[in-house]
PDB file of N, CA and C in Angstrom:
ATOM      1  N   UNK A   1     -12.226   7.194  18.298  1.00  0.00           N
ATOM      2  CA  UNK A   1     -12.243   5.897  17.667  1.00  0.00           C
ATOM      3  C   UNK A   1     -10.962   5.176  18.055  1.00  0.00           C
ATOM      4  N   UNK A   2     -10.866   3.644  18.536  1.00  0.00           N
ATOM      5  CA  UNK A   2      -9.918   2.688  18.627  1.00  0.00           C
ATOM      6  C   UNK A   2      -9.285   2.321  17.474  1.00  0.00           C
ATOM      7  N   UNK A   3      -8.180   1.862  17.784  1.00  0.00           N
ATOM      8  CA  UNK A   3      -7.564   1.295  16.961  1.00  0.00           C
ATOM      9  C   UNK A   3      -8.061   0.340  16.156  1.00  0.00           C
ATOM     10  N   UNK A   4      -9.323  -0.772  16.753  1.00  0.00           N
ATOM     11  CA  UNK A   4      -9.984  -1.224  16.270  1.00  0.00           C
ATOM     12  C   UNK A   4     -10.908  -0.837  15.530  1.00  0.00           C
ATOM     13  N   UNK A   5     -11.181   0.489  15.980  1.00  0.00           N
ATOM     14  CA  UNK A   5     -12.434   1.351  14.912  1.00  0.00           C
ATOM     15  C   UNK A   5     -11.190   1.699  13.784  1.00  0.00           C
ATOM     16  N   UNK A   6     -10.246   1.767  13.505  1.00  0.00           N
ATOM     17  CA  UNK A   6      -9.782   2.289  12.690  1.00  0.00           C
ATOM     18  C   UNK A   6      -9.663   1.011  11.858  1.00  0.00           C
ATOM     19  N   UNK A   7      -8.902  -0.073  12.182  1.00  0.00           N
ATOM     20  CA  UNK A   7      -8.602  -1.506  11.326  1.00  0.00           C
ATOM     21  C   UNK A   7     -10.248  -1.394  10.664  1.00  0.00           C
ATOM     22  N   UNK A   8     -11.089  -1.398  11.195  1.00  0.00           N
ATOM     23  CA  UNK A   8     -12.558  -1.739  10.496  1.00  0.00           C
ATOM     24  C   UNK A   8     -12.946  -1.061   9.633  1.00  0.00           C
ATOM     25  N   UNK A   9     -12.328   0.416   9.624  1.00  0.00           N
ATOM     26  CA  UNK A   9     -12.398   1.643   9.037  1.00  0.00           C
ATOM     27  C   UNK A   9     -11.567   1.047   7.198  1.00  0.00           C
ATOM     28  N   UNK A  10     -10.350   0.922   7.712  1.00  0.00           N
ATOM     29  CA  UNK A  10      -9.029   0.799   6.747  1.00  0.00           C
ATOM     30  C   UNK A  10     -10.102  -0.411   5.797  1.00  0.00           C
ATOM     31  N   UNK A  11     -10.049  -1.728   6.344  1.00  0.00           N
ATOM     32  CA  UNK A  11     -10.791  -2.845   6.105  1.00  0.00           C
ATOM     33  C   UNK A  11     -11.959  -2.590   4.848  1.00  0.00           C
ATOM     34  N   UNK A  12     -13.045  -1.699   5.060  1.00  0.00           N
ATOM     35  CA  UNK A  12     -14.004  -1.321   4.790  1.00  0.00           C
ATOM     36  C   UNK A  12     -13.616  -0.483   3.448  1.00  0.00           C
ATOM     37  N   UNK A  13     -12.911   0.560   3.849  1.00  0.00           N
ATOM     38  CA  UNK A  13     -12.526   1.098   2.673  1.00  0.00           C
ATOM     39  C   UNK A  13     -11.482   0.327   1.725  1.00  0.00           C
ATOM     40  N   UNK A  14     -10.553  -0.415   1.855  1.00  0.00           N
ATOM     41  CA  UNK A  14      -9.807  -1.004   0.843  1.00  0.00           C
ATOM     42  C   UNK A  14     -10.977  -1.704   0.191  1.00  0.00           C
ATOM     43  N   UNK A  15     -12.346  -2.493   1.019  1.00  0.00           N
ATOM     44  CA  UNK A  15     -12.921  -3.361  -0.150  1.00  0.00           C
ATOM     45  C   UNK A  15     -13.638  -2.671  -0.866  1.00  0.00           C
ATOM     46  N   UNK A  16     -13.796  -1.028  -0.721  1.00  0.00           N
ATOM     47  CA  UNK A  16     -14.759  -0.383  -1.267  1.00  0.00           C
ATOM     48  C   UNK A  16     -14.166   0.070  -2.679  1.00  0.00           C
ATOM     49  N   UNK A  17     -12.547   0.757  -1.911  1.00  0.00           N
ATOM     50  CA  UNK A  17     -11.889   0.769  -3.471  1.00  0.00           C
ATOM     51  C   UNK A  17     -11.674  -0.171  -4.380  1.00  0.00           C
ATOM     52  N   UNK A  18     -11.607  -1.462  -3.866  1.00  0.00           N
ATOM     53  CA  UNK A  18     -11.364  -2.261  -4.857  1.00  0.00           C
ATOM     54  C   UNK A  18     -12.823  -2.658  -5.299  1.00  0.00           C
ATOM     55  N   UNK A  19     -13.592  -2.778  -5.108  1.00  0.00           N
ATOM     56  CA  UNK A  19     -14.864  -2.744  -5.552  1.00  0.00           C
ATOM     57  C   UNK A  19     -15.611  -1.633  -6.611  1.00  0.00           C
ATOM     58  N   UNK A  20     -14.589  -0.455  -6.685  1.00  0.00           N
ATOM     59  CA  UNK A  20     -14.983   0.668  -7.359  1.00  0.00           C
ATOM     60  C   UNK A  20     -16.501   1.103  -7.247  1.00  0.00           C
ATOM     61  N   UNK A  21     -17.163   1.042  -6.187  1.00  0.00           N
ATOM     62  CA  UNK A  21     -18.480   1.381  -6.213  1.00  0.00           C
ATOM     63  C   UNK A  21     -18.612   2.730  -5.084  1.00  0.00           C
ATOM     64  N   UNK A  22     -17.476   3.059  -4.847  1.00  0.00           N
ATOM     65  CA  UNK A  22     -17.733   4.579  -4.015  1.00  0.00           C
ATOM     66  C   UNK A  22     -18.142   5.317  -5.019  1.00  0.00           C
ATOM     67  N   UNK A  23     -18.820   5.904  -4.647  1.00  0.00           N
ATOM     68  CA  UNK A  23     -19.289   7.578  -5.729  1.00  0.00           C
ATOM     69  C   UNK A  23     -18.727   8.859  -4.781  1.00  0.00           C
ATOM     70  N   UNK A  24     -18.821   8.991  -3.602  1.00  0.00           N
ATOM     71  CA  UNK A  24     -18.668   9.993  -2.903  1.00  0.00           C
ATOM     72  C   UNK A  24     -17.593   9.607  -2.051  1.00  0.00           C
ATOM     73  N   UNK A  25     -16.814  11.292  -2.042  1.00  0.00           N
ATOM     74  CA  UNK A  25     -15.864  10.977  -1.210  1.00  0.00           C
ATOM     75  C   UNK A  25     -15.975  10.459   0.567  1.00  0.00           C
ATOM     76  N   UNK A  26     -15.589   9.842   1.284  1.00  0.00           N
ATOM     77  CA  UNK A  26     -15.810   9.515   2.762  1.00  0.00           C
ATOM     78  C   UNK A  26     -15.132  10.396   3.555  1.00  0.00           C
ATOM     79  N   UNK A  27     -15.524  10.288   4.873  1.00  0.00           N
ATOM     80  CA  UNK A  27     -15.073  11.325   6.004  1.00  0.00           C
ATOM     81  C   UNK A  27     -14.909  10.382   6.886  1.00  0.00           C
ATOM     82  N   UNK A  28     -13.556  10.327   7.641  1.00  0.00           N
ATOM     83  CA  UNK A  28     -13.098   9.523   8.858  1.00  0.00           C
ATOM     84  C   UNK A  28     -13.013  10.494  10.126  1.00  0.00           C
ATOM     85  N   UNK A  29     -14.167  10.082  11.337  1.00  0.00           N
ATOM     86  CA  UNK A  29     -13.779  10.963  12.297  1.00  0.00           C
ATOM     87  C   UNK A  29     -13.205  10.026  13.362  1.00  0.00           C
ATOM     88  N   UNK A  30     -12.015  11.122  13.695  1.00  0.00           N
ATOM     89  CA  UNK A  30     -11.403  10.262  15.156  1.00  0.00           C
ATOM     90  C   UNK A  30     -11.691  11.705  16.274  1.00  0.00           C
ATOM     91  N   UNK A  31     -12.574  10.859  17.716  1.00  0.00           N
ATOM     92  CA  UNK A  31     -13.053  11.607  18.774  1.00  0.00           C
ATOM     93  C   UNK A  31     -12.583  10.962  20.015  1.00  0.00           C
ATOM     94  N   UNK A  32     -12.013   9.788  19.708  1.00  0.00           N
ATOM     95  CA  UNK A  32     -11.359   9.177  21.064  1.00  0.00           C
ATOM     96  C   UNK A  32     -10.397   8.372  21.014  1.00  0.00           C
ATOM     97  N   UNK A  33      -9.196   8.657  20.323  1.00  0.00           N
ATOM     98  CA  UNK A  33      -8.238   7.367  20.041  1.00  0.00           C
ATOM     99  C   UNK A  33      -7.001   7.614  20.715  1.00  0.00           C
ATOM    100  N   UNK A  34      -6.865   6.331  21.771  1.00  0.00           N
ATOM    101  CA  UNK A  34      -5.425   7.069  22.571  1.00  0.00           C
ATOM    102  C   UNK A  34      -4.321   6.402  22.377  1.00  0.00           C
ATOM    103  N   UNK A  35      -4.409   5.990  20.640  1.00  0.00           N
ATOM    104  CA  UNK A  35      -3.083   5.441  20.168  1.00  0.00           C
ATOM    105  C   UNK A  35      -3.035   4.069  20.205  1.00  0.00           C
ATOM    106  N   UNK A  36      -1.622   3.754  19.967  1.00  0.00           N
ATOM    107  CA  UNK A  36      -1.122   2.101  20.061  1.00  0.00           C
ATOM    108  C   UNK A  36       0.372   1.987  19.484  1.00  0.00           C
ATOM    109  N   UNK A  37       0.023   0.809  18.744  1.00  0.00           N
ATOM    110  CA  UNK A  37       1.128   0.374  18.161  1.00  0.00           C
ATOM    111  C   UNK A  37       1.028   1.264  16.833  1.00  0.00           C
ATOM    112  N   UNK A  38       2.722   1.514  16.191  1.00  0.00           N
ATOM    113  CA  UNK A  38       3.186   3.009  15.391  1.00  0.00           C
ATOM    114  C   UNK A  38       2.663   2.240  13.955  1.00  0.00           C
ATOM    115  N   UNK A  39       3.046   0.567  13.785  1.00  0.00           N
ATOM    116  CA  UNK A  39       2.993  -0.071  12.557  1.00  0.00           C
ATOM    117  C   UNK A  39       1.293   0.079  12.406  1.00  0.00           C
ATOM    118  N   UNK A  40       0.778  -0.063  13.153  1.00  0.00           N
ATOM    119  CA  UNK A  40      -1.016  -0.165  12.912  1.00  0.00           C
ATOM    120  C   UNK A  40      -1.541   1.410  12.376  1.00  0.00           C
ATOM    121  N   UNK A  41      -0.960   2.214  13.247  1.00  0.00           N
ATOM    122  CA  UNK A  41      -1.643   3.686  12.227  1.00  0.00           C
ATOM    123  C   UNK A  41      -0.510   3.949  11.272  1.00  0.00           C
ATOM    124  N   UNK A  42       0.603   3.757  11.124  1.00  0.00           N
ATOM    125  CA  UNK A  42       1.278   3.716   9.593  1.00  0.00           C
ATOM    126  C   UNK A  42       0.631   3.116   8.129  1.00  0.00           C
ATOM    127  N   UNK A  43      -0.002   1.925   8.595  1.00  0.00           N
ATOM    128  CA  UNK A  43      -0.659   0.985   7.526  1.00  0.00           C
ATOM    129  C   UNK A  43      -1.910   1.822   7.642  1.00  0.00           C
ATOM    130  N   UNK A  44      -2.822   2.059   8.188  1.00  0.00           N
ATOM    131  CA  UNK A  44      -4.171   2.542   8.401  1.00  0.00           C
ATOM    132  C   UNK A  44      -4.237   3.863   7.747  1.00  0.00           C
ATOM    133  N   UNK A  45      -3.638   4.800   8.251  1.00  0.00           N
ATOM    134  CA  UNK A  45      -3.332   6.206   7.276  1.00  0.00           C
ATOM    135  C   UNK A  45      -2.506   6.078   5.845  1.00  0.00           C
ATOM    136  N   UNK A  46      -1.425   5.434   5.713  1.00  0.00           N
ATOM    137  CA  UNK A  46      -1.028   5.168   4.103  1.00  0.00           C
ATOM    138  C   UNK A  46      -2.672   4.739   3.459  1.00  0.00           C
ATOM    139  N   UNK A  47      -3.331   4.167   4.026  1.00  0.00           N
ATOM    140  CA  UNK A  47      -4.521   3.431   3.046  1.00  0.00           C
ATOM    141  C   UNK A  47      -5.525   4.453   2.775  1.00  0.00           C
ATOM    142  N   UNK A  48      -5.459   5.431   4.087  1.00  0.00           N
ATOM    143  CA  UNK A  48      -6.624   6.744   4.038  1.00  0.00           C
ATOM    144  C   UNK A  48      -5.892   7.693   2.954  1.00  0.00           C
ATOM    145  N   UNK A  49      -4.867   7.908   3.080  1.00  0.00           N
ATOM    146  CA  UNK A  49      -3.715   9.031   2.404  1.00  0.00           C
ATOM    147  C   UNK A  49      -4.061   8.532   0.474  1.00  0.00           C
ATOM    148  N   UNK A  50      -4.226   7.133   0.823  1.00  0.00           N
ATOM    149  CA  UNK A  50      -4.143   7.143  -0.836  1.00  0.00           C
ATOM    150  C   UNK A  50      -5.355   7.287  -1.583  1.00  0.00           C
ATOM    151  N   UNK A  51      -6.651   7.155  -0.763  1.00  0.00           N
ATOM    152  CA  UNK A  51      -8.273   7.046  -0.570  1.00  0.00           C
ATOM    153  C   UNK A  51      -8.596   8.204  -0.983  1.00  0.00           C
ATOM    154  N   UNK A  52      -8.021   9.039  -0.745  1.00  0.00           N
ATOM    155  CA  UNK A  52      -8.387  10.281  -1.053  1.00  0.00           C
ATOM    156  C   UNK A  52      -9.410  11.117  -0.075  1.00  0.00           C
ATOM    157  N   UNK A  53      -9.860   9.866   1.486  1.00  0.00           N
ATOM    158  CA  UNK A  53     -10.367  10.167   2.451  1.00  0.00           C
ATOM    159  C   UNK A  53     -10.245  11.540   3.301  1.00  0.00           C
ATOM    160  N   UNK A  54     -11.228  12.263   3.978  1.00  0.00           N
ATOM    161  CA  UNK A  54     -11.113  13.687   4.331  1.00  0.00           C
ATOM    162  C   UNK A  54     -10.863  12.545   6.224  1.00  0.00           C
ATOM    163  N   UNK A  55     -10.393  13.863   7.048  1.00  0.00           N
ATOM    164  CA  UNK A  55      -9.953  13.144   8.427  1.00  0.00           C
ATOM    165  C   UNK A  55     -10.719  14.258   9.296  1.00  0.00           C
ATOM    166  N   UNK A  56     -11.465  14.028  10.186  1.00  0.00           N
ATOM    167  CA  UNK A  56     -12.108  15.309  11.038  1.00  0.00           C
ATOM    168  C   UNK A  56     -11.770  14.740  12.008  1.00  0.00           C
ATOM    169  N   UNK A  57     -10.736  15.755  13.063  1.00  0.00           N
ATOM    170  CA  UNK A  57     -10.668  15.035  14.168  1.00  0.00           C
ATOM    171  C   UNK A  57     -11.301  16.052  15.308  1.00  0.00           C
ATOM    172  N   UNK A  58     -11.962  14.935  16.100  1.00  0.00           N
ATOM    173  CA  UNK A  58     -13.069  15.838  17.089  1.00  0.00           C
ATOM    174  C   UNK A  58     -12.878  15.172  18.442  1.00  0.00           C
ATOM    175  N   UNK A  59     -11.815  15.377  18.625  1.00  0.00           N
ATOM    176  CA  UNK A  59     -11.684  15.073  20.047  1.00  0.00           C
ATOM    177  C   UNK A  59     -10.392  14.375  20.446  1.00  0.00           C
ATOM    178  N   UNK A  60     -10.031  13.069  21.265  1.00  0.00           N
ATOM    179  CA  UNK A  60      -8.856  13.267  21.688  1.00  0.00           C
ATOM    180  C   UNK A  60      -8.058  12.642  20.268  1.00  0.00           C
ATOM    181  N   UNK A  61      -6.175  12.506  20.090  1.00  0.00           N
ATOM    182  CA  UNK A  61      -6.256  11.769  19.023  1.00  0.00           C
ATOM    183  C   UNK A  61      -4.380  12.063  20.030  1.00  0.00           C
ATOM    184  N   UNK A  62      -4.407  10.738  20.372  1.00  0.00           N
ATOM    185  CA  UNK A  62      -2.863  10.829  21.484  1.00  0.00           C
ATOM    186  C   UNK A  62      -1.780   9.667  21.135  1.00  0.00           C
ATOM    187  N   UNK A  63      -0.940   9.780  21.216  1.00  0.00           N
ATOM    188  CA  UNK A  63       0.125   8.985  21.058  1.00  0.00           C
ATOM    189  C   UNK A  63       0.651   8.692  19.413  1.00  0.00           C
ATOM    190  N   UNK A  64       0.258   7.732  19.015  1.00  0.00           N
ATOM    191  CA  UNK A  64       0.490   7.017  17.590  1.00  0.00           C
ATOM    192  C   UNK A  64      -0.289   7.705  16.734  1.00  0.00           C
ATOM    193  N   UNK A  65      -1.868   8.349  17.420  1.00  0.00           N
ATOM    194  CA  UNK A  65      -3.179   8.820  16.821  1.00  0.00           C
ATOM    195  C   UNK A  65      -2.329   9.987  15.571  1.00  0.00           C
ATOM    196  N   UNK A  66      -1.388  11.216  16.626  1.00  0.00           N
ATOM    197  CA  UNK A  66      -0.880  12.059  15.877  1.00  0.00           C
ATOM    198  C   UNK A  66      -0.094  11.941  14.712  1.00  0.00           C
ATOM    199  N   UNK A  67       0.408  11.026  14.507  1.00  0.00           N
ATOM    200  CA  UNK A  67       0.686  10.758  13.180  1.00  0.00           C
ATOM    201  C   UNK A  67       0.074  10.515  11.964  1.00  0.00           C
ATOM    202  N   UNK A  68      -1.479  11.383  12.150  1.00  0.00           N
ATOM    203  CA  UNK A  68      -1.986  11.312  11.126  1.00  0.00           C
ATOM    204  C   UNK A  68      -1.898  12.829  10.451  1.00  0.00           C
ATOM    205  N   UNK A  69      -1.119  13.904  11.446  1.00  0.00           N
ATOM    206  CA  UNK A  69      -0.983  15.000  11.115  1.00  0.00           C
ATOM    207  C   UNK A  69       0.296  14.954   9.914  1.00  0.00           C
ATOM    208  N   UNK A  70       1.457  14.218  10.348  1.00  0.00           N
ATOM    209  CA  UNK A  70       2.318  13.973   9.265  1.00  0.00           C
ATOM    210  C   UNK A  70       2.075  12.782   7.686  1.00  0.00           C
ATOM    211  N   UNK A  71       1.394  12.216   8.027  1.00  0.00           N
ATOM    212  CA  UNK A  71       0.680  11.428   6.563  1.00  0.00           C
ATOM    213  C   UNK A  71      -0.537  11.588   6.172  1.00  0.00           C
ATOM    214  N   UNK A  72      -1.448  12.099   6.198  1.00  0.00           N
ATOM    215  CA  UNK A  72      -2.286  12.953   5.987  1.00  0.00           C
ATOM    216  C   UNK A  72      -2.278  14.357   5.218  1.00  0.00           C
ATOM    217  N   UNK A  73      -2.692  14.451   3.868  1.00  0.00           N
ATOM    218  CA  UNK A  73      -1.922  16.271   3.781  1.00  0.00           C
ATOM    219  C   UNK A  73      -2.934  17.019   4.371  1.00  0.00           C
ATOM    220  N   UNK A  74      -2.264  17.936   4.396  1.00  0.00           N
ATOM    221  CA  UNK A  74      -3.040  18.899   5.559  1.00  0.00           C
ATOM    222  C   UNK A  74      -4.410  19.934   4.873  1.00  0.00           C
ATOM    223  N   UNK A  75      -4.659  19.754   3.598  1.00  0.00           N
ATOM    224  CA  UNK A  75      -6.059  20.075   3.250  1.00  0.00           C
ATOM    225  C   UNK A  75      -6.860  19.220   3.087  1.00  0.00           C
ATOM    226  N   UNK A  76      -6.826  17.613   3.697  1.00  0.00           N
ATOM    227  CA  UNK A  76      -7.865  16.931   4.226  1.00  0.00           C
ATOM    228  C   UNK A  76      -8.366  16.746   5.784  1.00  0.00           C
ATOM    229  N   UNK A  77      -7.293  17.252   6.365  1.00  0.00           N
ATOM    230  CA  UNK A  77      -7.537  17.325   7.527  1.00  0.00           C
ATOM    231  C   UNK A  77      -8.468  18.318   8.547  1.00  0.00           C
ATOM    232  N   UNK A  78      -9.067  18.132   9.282  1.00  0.00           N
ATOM    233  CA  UNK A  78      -9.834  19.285   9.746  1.00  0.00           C
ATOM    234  C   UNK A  78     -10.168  18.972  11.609  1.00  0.00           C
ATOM    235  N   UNK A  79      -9.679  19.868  11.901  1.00  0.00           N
ATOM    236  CA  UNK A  79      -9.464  19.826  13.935  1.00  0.00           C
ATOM    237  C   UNK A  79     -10.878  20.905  14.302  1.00  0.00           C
ATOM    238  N   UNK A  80     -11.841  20.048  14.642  1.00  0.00           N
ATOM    239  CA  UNK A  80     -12.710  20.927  15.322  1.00  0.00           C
ATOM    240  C   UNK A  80     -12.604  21.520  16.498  1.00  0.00           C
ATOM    241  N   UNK A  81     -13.076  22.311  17.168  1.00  0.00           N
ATOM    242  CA  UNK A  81     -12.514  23.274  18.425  1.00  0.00           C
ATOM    243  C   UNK A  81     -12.519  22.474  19.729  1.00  0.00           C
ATOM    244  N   UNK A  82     -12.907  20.846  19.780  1.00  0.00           N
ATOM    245  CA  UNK A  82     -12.823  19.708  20.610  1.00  0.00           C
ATOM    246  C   UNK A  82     -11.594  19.226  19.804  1.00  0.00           C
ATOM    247  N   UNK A  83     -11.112  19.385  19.047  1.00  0.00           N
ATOM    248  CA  UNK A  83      -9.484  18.309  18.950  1.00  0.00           C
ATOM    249  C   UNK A  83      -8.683  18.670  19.842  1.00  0.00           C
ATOM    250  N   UNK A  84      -8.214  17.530  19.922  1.00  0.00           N
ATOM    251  CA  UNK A  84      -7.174  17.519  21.104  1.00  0.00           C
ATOM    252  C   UNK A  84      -6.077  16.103  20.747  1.00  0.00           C
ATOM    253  N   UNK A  85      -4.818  17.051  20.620  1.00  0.00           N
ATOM    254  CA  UNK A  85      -3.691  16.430  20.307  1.00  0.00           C
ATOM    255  C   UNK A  85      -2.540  16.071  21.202  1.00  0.00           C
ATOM    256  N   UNK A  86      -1.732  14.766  21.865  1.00  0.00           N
ATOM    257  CA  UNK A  86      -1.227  14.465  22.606  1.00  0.00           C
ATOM    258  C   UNK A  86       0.212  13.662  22.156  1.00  0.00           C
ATOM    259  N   UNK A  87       0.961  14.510  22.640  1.00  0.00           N
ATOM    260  CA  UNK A  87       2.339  13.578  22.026  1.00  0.00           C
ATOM    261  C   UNK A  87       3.086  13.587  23.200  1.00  0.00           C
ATOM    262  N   UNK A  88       4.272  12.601  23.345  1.00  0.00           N
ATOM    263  CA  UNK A  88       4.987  12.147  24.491  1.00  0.00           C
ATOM    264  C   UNK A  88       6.424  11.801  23.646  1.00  0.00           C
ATOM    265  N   UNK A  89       7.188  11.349  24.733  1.00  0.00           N
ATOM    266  CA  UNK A  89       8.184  11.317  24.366  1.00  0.00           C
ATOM    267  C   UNK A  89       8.271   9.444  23.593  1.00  0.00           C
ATOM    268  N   UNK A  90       9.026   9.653  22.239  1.00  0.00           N
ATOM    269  CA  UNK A  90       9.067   7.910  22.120  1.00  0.00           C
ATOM    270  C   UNK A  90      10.018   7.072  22.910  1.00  0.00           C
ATOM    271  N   UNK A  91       9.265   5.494  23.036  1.00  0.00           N
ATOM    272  CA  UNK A  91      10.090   4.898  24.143  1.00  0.00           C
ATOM    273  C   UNK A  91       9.567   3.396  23.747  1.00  0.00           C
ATOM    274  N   UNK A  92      10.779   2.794  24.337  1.00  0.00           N
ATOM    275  CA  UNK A  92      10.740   1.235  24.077  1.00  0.00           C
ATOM    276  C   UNK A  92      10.875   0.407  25.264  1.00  0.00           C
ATOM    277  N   UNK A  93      10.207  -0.650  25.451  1.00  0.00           N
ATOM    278  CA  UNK A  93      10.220  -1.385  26.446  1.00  0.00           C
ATOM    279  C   UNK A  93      11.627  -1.976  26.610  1.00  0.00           C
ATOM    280  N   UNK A  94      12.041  -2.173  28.134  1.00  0.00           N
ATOM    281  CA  UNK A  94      13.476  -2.751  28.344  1.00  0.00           C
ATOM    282  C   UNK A  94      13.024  -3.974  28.520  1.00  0.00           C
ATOM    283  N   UNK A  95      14.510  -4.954  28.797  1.00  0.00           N
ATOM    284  CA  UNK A  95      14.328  -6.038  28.878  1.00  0.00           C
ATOM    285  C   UNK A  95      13.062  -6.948  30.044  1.00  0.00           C
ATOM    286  N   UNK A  96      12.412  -6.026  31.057  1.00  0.00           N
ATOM    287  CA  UNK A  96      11.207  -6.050  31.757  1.00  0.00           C
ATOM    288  C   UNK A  96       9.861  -5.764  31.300  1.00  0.00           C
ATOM    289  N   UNK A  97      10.063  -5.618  29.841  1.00  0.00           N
ATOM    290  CA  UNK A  97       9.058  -4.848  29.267  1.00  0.00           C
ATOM    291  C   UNK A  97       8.545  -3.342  30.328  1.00  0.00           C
ATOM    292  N   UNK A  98       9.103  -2.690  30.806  1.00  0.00           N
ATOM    293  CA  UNK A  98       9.002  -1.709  31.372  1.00  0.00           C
ATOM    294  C   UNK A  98       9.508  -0.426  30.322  1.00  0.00           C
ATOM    295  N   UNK A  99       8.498   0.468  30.233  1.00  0.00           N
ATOM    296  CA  UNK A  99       9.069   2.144  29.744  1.00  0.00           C
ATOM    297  C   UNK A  99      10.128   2.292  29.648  1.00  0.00           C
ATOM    298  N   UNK A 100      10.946   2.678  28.682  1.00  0.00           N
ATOM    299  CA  UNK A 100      12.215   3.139  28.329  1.00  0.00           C
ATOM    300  C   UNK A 100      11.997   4.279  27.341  1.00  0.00           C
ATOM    301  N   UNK A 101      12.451   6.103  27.524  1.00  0.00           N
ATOM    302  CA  UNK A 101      12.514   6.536  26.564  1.00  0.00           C
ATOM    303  C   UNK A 101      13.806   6.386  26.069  1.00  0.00           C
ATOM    304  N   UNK A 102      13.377   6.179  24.184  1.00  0.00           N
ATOM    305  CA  UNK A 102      14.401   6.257  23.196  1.00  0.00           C
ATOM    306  C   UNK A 102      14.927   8.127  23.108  1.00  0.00           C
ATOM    307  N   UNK A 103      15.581   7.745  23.257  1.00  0.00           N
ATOM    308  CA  UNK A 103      16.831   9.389  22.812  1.00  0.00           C
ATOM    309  C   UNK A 103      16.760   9.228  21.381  1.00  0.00           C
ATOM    310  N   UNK A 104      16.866   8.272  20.645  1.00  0.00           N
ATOM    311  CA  UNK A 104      17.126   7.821  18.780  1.00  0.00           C
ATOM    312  C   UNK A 104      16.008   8.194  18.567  1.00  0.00           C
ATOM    313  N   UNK A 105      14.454   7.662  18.885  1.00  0.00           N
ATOM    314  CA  UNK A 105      13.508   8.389  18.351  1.00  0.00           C
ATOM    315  C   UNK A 105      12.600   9.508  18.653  1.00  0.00           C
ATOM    316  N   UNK A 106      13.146   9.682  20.031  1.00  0.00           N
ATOM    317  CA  UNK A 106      12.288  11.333  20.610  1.00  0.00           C
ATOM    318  C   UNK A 106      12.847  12.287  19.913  1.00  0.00           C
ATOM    319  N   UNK A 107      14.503  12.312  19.819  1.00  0.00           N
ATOM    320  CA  UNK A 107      15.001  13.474  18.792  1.00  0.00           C
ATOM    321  C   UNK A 107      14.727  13.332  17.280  1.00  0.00           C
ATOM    322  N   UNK A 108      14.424  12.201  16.818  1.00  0.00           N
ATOM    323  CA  UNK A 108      13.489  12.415  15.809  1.00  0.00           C
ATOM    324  C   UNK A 108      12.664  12.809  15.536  1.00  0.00           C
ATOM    325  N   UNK A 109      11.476  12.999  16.324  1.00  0.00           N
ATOM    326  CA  UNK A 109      10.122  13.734  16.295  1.00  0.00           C
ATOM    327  C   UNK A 109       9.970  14.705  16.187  1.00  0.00           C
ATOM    328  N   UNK A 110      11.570  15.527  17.126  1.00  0.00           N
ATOM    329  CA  UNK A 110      11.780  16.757  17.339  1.00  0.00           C
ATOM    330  C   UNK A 110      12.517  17.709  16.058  1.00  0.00           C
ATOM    331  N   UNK A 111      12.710  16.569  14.870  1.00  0.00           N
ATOM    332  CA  UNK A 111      13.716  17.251  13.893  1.00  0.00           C
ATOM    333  C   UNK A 111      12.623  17.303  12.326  1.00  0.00           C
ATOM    334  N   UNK A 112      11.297  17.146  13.037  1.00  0.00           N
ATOM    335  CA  UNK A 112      10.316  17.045  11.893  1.00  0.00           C
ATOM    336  C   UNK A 112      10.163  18.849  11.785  1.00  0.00           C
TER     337      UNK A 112
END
């Protein structure tokens, strides 16, 4: 799922909670998401995290995707024997907008 499958996802469920008409809990599967921007799955998972939403991930889930392993608790989560998890080093565009890894936030990742 895209980033866009996820905004539609988040979207869907905030009007559901506020609507109070869920009865059953929901299941979010991600099988193809190769990330993005860090602020878009920060907001998207805080909203699943508080939902009380289960997360099955079945397939790829790379870059930004993995940060649903750290906000997410880990007895909603569930990696079928197709998950597949991808992390890189973090990095910020230079003044060319060209790749730059950050040293400030790769050794962060590394001190989780």
């Amino acid at each position: 799922m895209r980033i866009r499958g996820l905004l539609l996802a988040a979207a869907l469920l905030v009007t559901a909670m506020a609507s109070a008409t869920t009865s059953a809990q929901a299941t979010m599967r991600i099988a193809e998401d190769r990330g993005g921007q860090i602020g878009h799955y920060l907001r998207i998972f805080a909203v699943m995290r508080s939902s009380g939403e289960n997360i099955v991930v079945d397939g790829n889930c790379l870059s930004a995707c993995t940060l649903v392993l750290g906000l997410i608790p880990k007895n909603r989560i569930c990696a079928t024997p197709r998950a597949r998890f991808g992390f890189h080093a973090a990095w910020m565009p230079d003044e060319d907008g060209r790749p730059v890894t950050s040293p400030m936030g790769t050794a962060a990742l590394w001190n989780i």
